[in-house]
Every structure is written in C-alpha cells, then in structure tokens.
N, C-alpha and C. Protein backbone atom coordinates (compact mmCIF):
# COMPACT_ATOMS: atom_id res chain seq x y z
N UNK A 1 150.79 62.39 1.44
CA UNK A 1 149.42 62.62 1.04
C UNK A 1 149.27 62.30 -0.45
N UNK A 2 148.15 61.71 -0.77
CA UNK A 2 147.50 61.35 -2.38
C UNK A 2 147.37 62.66 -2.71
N UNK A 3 147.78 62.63 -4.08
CA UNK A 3 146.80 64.12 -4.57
C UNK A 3 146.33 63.44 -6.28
N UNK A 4 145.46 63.95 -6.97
CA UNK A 4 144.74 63.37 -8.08
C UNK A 4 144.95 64.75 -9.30
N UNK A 5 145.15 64.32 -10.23
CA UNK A 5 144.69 64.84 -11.64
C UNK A 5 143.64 64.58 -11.97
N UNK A 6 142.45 65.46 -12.19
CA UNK A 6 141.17 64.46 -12.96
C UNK A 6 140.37 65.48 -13.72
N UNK A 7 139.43 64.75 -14.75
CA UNK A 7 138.80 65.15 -15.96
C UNK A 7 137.48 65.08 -15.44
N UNK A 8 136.67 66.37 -15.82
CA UNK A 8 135.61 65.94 -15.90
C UNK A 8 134.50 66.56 -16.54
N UNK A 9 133.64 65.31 -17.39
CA UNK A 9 132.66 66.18 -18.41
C UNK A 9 131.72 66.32 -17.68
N UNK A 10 131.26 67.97 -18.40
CA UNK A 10 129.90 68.25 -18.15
C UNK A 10 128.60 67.50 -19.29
N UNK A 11 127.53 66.90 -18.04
CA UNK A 11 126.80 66.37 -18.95
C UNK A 11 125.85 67.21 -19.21
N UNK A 12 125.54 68.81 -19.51
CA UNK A 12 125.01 69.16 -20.05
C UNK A 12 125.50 69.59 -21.58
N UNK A 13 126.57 69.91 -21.98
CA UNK A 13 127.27 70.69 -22.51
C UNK A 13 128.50 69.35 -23.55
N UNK A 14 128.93 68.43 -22.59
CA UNK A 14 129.97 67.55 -23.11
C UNK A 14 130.74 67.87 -22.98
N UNK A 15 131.39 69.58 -22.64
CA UNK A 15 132.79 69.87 -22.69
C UNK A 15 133.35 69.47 -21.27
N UNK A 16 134.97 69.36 -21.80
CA UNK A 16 135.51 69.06 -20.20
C UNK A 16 136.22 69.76 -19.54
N UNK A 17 136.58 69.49 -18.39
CA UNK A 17 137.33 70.54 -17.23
C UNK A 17 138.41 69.96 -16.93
N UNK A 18 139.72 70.03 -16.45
CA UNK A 18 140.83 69.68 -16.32
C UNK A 18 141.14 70.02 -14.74
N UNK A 19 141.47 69.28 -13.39
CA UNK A 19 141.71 69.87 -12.32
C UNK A 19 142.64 69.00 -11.86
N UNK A 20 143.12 69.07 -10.65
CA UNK A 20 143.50 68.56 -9.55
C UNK A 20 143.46 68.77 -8.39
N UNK A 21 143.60 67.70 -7.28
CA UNK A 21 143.49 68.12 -6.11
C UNK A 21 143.57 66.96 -5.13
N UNK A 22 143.75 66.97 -3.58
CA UNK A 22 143.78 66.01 -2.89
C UNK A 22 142.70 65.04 -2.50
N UNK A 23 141.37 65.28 -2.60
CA UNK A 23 140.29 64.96 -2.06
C UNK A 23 139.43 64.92 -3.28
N UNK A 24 139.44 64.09 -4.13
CA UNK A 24 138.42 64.12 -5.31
C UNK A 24 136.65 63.95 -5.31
N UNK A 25 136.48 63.26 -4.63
CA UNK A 25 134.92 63.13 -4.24
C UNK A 25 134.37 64.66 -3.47
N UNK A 26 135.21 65.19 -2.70
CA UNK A 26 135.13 66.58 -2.23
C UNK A 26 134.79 67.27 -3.50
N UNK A 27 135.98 67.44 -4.17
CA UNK A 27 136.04 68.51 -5.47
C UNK A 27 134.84 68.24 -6.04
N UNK A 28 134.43 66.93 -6.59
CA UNK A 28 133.35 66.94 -7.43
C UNK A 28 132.24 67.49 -6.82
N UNK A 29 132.08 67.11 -5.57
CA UNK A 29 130.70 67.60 -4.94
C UNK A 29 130.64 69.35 -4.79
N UNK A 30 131.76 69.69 -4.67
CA UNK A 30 131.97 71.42 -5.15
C UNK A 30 131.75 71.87 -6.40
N UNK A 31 132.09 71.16 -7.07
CA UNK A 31 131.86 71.38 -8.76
C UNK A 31 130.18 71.29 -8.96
N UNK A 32 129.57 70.32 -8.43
CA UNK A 32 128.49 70.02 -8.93
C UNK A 32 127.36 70.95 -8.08
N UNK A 33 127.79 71.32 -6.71
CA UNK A 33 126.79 72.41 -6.04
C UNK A 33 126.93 73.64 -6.47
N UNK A 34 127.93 73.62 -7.38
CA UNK A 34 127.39 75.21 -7.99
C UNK A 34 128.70 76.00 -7.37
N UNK A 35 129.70 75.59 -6.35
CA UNK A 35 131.00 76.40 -5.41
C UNK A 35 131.57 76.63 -6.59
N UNK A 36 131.94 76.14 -7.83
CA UNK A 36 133.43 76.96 -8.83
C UNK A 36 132.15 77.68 -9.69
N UNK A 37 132.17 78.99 -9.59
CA UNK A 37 131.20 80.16 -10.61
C UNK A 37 131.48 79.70 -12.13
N UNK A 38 132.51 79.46 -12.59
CA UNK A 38 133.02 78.75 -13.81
C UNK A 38 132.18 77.64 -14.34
N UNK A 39 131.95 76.99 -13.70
CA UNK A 39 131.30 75.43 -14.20
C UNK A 39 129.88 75.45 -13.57
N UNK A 40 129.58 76.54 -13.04
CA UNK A 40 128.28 76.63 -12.79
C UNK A 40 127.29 76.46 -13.89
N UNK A 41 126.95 76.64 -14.74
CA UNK A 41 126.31 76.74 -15.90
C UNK A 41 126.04 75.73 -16.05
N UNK A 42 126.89 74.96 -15.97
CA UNK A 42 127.62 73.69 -17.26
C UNK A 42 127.54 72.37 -15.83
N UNK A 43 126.96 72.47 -15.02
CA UNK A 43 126.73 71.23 -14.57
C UNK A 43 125.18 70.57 -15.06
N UNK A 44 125.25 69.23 -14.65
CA UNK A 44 126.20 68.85 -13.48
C UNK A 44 127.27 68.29 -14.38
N UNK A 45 128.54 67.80 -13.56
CA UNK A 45 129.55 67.77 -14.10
C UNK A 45 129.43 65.58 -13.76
N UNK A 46 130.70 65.04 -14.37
CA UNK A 46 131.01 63.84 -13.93
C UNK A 46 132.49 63.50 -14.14
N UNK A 47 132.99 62.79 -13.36
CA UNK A 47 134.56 62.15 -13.48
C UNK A 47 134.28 61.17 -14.67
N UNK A 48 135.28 61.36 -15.71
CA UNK A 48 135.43 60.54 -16.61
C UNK A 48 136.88 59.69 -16.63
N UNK A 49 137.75 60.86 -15.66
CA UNK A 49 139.22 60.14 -15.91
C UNK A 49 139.90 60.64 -14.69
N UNK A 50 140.80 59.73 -13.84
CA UNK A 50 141.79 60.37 -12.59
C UNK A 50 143.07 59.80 -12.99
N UNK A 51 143.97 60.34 -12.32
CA UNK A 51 145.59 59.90 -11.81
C UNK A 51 146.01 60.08 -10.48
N UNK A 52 146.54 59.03 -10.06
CA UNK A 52 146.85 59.19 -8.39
C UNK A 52 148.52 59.79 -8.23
N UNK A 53 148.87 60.48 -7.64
CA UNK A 53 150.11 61.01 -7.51
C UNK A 53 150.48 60.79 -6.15
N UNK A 54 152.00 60.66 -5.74
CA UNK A 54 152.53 61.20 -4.32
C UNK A 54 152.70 62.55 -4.06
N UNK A 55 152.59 63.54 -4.72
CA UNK A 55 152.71 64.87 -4.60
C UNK A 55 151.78 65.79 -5.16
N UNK A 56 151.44 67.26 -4.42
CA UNK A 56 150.77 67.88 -5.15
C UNK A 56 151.48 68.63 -6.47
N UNK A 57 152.91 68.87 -6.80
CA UNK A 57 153.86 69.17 -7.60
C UNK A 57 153.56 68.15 -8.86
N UNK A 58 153.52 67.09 -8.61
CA UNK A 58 153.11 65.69 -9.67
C UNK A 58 151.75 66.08 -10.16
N UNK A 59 151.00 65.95 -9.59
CA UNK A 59 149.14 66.44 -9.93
C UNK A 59 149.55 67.80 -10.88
N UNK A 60 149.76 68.78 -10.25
CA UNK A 60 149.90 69.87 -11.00
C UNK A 60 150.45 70.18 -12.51
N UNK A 61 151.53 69.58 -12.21
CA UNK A 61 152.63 69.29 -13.44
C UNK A 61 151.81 68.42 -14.59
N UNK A 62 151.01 66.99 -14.09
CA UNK A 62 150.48 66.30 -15.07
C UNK A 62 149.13 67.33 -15.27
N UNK A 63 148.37 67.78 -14.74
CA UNK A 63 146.82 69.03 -14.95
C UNK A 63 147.60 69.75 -16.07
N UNK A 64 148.87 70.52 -15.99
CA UNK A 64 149.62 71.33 -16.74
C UNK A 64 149.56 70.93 -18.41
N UNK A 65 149.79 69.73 -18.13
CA UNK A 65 150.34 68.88 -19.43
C UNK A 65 149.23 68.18 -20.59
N UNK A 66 148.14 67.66 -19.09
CA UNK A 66 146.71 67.62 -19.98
C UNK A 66 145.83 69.24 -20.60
N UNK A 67 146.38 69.92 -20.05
CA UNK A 67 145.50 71.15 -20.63
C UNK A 67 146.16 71.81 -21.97
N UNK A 68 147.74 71.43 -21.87
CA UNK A 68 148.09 71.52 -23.71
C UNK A 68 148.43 70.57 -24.42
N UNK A 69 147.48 69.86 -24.51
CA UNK A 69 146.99 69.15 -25.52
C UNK A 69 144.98 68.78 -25.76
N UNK A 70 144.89 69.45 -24.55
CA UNK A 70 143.45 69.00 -24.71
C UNK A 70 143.10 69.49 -26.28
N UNK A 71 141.94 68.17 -26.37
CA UNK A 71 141.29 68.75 -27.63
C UNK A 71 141.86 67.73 -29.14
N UNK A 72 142.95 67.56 -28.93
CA UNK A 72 143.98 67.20 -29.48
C UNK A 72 144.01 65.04 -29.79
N UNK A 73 144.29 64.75 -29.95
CA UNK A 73 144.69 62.89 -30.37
C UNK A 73 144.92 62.14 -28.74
N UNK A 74 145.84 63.30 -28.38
CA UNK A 74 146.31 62.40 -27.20
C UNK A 74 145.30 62.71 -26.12
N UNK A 75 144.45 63.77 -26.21
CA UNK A 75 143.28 63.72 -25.07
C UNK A 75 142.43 62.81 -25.23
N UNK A 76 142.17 62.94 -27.12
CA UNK A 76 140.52 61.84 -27.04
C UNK A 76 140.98 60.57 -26.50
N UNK A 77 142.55 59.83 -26.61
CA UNK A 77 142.90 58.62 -26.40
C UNK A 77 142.97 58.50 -25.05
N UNK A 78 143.14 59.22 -23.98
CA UNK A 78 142.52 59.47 -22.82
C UNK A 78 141.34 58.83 -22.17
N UNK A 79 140.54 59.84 -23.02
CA UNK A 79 139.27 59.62 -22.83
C UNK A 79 138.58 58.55 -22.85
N UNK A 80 139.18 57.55 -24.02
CA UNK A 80 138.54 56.48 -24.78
C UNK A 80 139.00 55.72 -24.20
N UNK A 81 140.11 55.78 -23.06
CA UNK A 81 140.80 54.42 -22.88
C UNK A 81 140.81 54.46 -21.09
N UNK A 82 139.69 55.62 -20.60
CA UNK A 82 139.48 56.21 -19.43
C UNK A 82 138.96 54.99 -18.66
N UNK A 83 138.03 54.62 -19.14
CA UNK A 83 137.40 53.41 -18.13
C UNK A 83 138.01 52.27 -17.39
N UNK A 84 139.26 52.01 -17.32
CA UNK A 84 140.44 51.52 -17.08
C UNK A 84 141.21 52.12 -15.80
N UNK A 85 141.21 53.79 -16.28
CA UNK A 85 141.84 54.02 -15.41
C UNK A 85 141.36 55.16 -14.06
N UNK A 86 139.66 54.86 -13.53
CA UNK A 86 139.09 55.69 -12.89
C UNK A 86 139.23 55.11 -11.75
C-alpha cells in the first residue's frame, strides 16, 4: 500500500499543517469539511507539498522529521521548491 506525507496551508490564516496518511484526496476532503476540530477554524485548507512512501512507518517517520524543523530554512526550501514535487 502507498501511504503519503503531506503539507498543507491554510488559506485563511497561511499557517501549515503537517500529516500523513494513505488516501490523500480523502484526508483533504476531511480537513476541509470541518472532520479534524483542530483545523476547523483555519480552513479551508490546500496541499502545497506530498511524498509517496511504501510504508506507513516511512510516512510517519518523514511527518516526524518535517515537524522538527518546521518553520526553520529547510521547511521554507520545501515549500519553495514544492511545485515539483506535488
């Protein structure tokens, strides 16, 4: 099974969310109806950035790794260099 790492800004707000999961078009459409109480506020939300993995252990591990550093050089370069890799 695929499983995904992915980013995504809220376009009300600009800030971003860090997740993963197997079914990404799913997730977003949960994110954006209001299902995570968290990001409710702060939608609607959008994919700015994914990673495809063979494992959900891989997804997790890389979600892990983007969330300490977010904020940071190596996120904005991410970000900036995202359109490439959606």
């Amino acid at each position: 099974m695929t499983y995904f790492t992915y980013i995504l800004q809220s376009k009300k707000d600009n800030r971003y969310y860090i997740g993963s999961t197997s079914d990404i078009d799913r997730r977003l459409k949960e994110h954006n109806s209001g299902k995570t109480k968290s990001l409710r506020h702060r939608r609607p939300m959008e994919l700015v950035y994914s990673e495809e993995y063979g494992s959900r252990e891989l997804a997790e591990a890389r979600e892990k790794q983007i969330k300490s550093y977010k904020g940071g050089n190596a996120f904005k370069n991410m970000i900036l260099g995202s359109s490439s890799r959606q």
